[in-house]
Protein backbone atom coordinates (compact mmCIF):
# COMPACT_ATOMS: atom_id res chain seq x y z
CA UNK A 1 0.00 0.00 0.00
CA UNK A 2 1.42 3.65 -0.97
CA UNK A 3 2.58 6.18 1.79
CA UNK A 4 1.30 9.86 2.24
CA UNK A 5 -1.93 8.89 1.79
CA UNK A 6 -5.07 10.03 3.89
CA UNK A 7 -5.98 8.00 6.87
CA UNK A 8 -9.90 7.17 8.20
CA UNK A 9 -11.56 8.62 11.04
CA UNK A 10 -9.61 6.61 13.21
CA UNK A 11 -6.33 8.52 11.45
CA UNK A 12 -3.97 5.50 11.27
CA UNK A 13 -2.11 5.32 8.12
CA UNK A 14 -0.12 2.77 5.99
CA UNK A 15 2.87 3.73 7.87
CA UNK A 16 1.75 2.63 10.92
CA UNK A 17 0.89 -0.76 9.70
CA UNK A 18 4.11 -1.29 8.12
CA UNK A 19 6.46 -0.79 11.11
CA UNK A 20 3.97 -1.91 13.63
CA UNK A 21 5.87 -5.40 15.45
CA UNK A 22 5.02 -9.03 14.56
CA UNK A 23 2.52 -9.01 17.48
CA UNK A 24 0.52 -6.68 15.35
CA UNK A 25 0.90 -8.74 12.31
CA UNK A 26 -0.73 -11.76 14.18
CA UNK A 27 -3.09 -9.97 15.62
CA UNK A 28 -4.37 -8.47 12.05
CA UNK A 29 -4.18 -12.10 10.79
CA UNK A 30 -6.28 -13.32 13.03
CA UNK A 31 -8.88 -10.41 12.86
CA UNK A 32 -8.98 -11.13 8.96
CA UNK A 33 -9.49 -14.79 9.57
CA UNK A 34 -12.46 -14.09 12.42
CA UNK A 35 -13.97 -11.36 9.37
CA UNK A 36 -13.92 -14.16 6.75
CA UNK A 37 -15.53 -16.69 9.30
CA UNK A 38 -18.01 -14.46 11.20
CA UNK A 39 -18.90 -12.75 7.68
CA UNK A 40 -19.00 -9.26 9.39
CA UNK A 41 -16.82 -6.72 9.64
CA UNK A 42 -15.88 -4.57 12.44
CA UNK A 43 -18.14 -1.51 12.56
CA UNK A 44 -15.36 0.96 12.68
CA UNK A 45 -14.85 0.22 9.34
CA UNK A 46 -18.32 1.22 8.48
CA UNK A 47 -17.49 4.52 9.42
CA UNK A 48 -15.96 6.86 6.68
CA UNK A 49 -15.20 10.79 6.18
CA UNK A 50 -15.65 12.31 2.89
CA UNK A 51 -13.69 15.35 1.10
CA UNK A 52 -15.56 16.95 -1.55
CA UNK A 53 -12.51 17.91 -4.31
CA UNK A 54 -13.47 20.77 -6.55
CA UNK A 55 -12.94 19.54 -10.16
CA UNK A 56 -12.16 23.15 -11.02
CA UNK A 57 -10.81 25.96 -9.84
CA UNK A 58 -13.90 28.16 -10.24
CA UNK A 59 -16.19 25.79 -9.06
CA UNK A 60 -19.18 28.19 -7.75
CA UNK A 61 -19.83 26.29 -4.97
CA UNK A 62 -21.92 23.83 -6.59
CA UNK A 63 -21.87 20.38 -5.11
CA UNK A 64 -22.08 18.92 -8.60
CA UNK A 65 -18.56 20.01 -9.42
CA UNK A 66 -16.80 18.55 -6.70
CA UNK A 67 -15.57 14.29 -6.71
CA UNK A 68 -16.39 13.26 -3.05
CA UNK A 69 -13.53 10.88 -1.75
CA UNK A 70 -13.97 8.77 1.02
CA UNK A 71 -11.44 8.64 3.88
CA UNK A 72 -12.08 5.04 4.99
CA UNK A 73 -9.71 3.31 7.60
CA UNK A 74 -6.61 1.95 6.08
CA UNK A 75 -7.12 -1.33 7.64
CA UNK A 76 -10.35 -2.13 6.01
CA UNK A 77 -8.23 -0.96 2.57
CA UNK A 78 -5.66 -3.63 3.17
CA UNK A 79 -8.74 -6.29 3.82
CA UNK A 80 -10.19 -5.75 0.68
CA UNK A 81 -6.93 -5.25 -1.46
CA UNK A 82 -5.72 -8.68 -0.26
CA UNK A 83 -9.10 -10.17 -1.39
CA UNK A 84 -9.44 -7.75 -4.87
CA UNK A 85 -5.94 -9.24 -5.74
CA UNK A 86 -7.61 -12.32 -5.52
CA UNK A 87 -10.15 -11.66 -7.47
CA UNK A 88 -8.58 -10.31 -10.51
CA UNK A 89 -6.22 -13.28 -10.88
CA UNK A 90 -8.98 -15.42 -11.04
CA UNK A 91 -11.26 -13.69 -13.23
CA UNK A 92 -7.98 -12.13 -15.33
CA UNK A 93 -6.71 -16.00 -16.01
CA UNK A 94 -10.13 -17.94 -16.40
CA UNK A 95 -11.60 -14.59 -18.29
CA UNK A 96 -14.56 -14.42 -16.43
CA UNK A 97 -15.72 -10.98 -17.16
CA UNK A 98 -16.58 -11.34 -21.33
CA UNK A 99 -17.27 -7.35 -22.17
CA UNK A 100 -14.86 -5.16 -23.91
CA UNK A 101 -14.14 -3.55 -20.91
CA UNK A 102 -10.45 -2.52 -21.01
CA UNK A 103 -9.83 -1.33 -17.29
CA UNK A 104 -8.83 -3.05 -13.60
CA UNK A 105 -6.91 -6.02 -14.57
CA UNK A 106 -3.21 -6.22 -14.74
CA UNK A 107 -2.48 -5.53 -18.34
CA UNK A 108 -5.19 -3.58 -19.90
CA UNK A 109 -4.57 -0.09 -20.38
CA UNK A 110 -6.28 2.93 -22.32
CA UNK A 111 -3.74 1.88 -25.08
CA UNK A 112 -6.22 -1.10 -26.30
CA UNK A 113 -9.63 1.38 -26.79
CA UNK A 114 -7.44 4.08 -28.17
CA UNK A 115 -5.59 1.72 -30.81
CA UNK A 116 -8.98 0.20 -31.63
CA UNK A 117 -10.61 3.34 -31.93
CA UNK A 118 -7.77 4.66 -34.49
CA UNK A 119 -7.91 1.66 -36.56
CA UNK A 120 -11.79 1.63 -36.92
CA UNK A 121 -11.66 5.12 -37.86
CA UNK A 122 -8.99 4.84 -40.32
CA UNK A 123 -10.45 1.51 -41.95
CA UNK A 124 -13.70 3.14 -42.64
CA UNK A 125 -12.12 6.25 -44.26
CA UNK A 126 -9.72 3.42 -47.33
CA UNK A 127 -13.08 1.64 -47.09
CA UNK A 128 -15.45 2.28 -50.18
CA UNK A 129 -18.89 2.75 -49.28
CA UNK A 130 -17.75 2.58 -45.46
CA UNK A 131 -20.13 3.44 -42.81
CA UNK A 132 -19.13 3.64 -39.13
CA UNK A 133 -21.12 5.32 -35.73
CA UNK A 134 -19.84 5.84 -32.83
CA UNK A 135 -21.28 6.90 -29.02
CA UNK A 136 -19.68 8.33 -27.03
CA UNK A 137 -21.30 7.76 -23.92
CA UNK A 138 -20.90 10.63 -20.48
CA UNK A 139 -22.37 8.72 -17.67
CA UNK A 140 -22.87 10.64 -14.38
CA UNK A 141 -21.11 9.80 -11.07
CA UNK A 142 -20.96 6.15 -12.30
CA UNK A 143 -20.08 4.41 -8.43
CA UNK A 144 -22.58 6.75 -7.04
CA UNK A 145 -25.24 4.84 -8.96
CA UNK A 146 -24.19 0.76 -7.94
CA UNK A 147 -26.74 -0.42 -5.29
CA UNK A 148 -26.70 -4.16 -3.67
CA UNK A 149 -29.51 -5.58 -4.86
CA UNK A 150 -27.87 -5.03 -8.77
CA UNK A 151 -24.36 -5.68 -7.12
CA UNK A 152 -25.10 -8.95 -5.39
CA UNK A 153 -26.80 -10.14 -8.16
CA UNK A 154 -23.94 -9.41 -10.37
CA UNK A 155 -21.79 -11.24 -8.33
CA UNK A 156 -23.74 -14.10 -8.04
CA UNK A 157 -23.81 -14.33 -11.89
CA UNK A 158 -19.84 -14.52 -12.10
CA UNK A 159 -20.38 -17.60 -8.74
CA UNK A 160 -18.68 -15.39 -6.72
CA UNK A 161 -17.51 -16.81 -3.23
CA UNK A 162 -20.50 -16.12 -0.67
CA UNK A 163 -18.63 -15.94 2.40
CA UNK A 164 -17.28 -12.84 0.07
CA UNK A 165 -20.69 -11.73 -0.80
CA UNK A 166 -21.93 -11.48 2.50
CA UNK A 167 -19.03 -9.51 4.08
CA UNK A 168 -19.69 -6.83 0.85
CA UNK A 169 -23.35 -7.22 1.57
CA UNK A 170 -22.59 -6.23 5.20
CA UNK A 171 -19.92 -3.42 4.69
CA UNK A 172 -22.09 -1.88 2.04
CA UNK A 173 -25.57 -1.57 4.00
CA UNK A 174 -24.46 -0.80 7.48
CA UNK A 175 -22.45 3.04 6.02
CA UNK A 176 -22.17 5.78 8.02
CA UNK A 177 -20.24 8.89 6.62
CA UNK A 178 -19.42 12.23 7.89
CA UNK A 179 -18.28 15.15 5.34
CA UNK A 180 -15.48 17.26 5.84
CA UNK A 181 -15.95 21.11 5.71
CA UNK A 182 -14.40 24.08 6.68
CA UNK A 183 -16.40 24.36 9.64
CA UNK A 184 -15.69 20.66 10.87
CA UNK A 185 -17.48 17.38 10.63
CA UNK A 186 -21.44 16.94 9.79
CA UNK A 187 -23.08 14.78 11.57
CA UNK A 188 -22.79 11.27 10.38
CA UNK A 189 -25.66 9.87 8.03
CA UNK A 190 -26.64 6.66 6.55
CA UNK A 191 -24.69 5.65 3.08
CA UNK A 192 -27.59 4.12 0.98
CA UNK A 193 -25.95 3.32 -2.67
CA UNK A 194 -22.74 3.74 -4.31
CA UNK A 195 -19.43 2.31 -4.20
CA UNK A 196 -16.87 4.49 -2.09
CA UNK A 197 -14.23 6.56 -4.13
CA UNK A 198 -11.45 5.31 -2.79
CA UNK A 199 -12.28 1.94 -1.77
CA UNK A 200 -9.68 -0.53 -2.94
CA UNK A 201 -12.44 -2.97 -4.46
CA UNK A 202 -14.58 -0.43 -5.73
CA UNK A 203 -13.00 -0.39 -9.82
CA UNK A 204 -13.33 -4.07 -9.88
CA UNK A 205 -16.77 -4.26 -8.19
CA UNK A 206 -17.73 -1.79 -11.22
CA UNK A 207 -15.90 -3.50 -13.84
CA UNK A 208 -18.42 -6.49 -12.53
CA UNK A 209 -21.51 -4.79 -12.44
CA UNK A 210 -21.40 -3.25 -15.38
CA UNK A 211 -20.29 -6.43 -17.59
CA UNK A 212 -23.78 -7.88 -17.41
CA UNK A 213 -24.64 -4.61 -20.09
CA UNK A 214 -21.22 -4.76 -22.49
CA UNK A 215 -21.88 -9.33 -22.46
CA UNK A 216 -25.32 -8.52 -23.60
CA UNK A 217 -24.31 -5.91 -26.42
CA UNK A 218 -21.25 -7.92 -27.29
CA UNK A 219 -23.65 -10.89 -28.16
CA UNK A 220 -25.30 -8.42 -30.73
CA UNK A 221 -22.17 -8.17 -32.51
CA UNK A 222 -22.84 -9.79 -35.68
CA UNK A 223 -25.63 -7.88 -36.62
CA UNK A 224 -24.62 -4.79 -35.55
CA UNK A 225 -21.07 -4.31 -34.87
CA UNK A 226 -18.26 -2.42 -37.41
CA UNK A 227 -16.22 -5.23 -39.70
CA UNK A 228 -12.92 -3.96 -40.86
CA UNK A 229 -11.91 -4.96 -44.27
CA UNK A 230 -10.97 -8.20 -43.89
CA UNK A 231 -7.31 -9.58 -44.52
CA UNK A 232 -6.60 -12.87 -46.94
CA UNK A 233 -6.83 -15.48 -44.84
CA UNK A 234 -8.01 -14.20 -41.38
CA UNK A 235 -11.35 -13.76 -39.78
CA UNK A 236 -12.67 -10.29 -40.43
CA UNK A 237 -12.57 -8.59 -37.05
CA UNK A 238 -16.01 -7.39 -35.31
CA UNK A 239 -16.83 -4.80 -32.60
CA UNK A 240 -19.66 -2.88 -31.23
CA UNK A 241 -18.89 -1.62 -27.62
CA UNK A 242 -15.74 -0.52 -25.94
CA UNK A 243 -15.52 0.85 -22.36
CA UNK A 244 -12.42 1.89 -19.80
CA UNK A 245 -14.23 1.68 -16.67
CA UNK A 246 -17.24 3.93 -17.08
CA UNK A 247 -16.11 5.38 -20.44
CA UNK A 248 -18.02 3.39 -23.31
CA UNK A 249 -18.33 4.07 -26.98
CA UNK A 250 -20.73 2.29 -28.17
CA UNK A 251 -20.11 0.85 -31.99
CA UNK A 252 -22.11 -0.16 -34.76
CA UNK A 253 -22.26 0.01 -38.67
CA UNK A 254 -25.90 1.68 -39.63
CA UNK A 255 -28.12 4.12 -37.82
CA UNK A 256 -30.79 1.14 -37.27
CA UNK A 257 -27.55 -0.84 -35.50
CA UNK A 258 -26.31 2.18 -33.06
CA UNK A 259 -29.85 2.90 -31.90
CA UNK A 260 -30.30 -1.23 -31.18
CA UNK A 261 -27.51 -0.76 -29.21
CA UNK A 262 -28.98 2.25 -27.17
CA UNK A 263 -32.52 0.77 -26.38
CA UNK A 264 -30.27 -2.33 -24.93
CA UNK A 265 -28.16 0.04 -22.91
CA UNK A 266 -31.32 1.98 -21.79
CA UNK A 267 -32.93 -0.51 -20.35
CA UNK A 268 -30.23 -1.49 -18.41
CA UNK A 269 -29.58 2.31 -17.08
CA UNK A 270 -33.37 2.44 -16.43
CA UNK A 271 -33.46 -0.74 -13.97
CA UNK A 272 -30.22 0.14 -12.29
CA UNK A 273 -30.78 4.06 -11.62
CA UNK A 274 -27.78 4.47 -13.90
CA UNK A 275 -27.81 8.30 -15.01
CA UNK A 276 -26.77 9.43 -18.49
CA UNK A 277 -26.10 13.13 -19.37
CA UNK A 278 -27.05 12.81 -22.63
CA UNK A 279 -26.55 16.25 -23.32
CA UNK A 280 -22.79 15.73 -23.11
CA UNK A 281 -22.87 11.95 -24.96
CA UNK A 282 -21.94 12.40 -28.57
CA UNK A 283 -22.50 10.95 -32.12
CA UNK A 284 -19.57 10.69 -34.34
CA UNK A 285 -20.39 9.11 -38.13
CA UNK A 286 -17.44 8.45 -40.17
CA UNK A 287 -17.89 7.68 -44.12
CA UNK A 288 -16.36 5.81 -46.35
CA UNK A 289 -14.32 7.92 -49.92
CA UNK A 290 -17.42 6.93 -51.90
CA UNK A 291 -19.78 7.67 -48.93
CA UNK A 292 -18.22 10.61 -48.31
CA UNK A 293 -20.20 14.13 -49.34
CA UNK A 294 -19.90 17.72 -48.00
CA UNK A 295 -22.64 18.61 -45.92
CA UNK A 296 -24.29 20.93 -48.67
CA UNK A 297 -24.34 17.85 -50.79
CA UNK A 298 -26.30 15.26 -47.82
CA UNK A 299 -29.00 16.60 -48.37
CA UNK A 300 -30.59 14.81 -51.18
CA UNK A 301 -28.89 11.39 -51.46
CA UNK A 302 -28.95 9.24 -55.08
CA UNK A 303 -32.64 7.89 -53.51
CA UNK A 304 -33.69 10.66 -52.52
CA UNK A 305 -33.92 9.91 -49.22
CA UNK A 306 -32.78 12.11 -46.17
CA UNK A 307 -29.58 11.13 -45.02
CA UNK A 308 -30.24 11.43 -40.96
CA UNK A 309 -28.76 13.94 -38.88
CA UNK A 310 -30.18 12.45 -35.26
CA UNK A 311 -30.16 9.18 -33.74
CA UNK A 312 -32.24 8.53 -30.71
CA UNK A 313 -31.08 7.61 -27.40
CA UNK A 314 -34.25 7.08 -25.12
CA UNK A 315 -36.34 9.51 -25.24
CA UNK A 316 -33.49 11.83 -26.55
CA UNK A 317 -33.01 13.03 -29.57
CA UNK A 318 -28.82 13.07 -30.28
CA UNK A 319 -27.65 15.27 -32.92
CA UNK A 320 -25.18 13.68 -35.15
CA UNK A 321 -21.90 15.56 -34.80
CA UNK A 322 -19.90 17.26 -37.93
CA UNK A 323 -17.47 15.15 -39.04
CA UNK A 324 -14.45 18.31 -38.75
CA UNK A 325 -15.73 18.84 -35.12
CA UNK A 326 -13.56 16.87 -32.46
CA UNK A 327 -14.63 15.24 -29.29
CA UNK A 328 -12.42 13.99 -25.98
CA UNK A 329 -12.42 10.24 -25.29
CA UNK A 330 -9.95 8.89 -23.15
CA UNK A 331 -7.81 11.76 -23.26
CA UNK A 332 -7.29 12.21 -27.16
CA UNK A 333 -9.50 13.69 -29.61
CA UNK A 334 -11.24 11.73 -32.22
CA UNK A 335 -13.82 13.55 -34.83
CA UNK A 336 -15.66 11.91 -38.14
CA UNK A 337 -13.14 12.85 -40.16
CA UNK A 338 -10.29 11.70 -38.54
CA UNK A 339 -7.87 13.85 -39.14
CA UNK A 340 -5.04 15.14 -36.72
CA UNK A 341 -5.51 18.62 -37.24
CA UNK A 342 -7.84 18.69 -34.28
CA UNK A 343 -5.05 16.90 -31.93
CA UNK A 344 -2.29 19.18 -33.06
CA UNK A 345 -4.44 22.36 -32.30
CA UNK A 346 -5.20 21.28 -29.01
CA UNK A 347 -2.02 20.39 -28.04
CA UNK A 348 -0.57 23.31 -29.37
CA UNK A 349 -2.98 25.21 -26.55
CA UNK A 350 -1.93 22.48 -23.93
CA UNK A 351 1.91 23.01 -24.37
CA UNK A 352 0.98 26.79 -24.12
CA UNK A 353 -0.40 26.44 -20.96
CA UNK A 354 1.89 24.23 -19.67
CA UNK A 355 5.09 26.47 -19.87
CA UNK A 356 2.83 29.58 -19.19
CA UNK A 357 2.31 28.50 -15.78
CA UNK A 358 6.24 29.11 -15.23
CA UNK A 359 6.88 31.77 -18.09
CA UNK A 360 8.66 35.04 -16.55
CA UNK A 361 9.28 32.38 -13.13
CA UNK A 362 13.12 31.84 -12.25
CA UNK A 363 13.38 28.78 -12.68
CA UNK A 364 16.83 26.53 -13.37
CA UNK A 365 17.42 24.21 -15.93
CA UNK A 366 16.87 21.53 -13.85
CA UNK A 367 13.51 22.10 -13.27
CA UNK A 368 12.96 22.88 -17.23
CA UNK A 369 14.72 19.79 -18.05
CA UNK A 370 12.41 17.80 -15.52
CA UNK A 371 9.25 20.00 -16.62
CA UNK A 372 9.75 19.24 -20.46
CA UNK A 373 10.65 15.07 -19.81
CA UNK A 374 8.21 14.57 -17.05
CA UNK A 375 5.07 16.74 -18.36
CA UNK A 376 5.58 17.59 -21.79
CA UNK A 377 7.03 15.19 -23.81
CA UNK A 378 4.72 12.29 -22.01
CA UNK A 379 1.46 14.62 -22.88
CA UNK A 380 2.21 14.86 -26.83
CA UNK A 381 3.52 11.01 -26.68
CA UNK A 382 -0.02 10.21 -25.35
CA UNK A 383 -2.40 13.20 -26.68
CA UNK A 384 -1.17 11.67 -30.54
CA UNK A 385 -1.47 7.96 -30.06
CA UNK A 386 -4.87 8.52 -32.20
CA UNK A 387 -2.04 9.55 -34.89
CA UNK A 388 0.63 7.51 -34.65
């Protein structure tokens, strides 16, 4: 477990438990073995403080633009890490979880939806006649929305140890948290839903309640997902969903196909309480050189019918975006017409606000040396993988 990090209520941190003597050690062990065999956990740990973080600098106060993290005690932490490490070996090596969900075990990495993102894009643009839509999906507060009923049940659909299931089941209904403000601690209050930012468990616990969804829309593939142009001798490859942790873009070759997709996802969001802010998800359509007009020229197609400028998205009406207008997934900017004009803009503004914020500053070369490697350099490396 990392040092300098926040303790609990209790305000013991890592450092403690890391010089503390063997007597301490045994006595931890055998308060872990009593938690697995009781099935409870001690009620201390149900007790939690939360900072609200501003997400901006001008943040107005509002509630909304804060990202509440939860100071739990760093005891409980190393409880559940010992049992999350667990459970990712065993659902990383026997590839339990099926959805194209490229986050939380050891060896997935933004690198995979980025690279498959790229190549989709650029396949569709050689591709004659090419079609390709893409969601990109902004779901709001995504662990504030996981309750237990929808949890358990997930977990019981993976046959997930129950002696497990019960000590989540009694961690996660027995809350109590206080928030931090300038003016002390409020009073404590009960913690009905949501996973706890900060929790050790909490991105795998997502990563498995939200893979009943991406299973469901990956077996939809075939009649909806993108095929890129398939090389001699191997299987043309298929997708329609891709998602790092909460971040999906949803995938699919015709209008009829993407909005499938979004009555499946729907449904799902509806029965779990999941909120969508579909005023900030997006519609990208990419076209193939044949299929490819200016917009003047879309609006009377060879059969004369209107080429559509919406899809729909519940009861929401999404706007299809222009293809020269970029939009941020996963840190880089992809638009319909995938071109890196977009990326190089934006990074030109970046860079300009990264050496602003010591422009006119003494400074030695040290630090410009360690400002350029360590910020720099490793922002354009990543900002242009769309690119490169």
């Amino acid at each position: 477990m990392p040092n300098n990090k926040a303790a609990g209520p209790s305000k013991i941190t890592y450092e403690c438990w890391k010089h503390c003597p063997d007597k301490v050690i045994e006595a931890i062990t055998k308060l872990f073995n009593q938690i697995l065999h009781s099935q409870k956990a001690p009620k201390e740990w149900k007790r939690a403080n939360i900072i609200p973080i501003p997400k901006s600098t001008d943040w107005g106060k509002d509630i909304d633009k804060t990202r509440p993290i939860t100071l739990l005690e760093t005891l409980r932490k190393i409880f559940t890490k010992i049992l999350t490490n667990r459970i990712e070996i065993i659902c990383r090596t026997h590839k339990v979880l099926r959805g194209n969900n490229c986050s939380v075990l050891k060896g997935t990495s933004t690198h995979c939806p980025i690279s498959i993102i790229k190549n989709i894009l650029e396949d569709v643009k050689q591709t004659p006649g090419g079609d390709l839509w893409i969601v990109l999906q902004d779901m709001r507060k995504a662990y504030d929305s996981v309750g237990w009923p929808a949890l358990r049940d997930s977990l019981h659909r993976i046959k997930m140890n129950q002696a497990y299931i019960h000590i989540m089941e009694d961690i996660h209904l027995n809350r109590r948290s206080s928030v931090i403000t300038a003016h002390g601690l409020t009073s404590p209050y009960h913690v009905q839903d949501g996973l706890d930012q900060g929790e050790t468990h909490a991105p795998i616990l997502w990563r498995i309640y939200y893979d009943p969804l991406l299973s469901a829309i990956g077996k939809l593939t075939n009649t909806t997902g993108y095929a890129m142009q398939q090389v001699p001798g191997q299987s043309t490859p298929v997708i329609n969903h891709l998602a790092f942790v909460d971040d999906t873009a949803w995938i699919a070759k015709f209008k009829d196909a993407i909005e499938t997709i979004l009555r499946k996802a729907e449904t799902f969001y509806n029965r779990n309480d999941i909120l969508i802010n579909k005023s900030k998800t997006v519609c990208i359509r990419a076209r193939g050189k044949s299929n490819r007009r200016s917009r003047a020229a879309q609006a009377i197609p060879d059969d004369d019918q209107p080429i559509p400028d919406t899809i729909t998205f519940g009861e929401t009406v999404i706007p299809i975006s222009p293809p020269d207008r970029a939009h941020r997934y996963l840190g880089i900017w992809v638009s319909g017409d995938n071109s890196a004009v977009h990326t190089f803009n934006r990074l030109v503004l970046e860079l300009d606000a990264i050496y602003g914020a010591f422009h006119n500053k003494p400074i030695t070369d040290k630090t410009a040396t360690y400002i350029t490697n360590a910020v720099a350099i490793p922002t354009i490396e990543y900002r242009t993988k769309a690119h490169t």
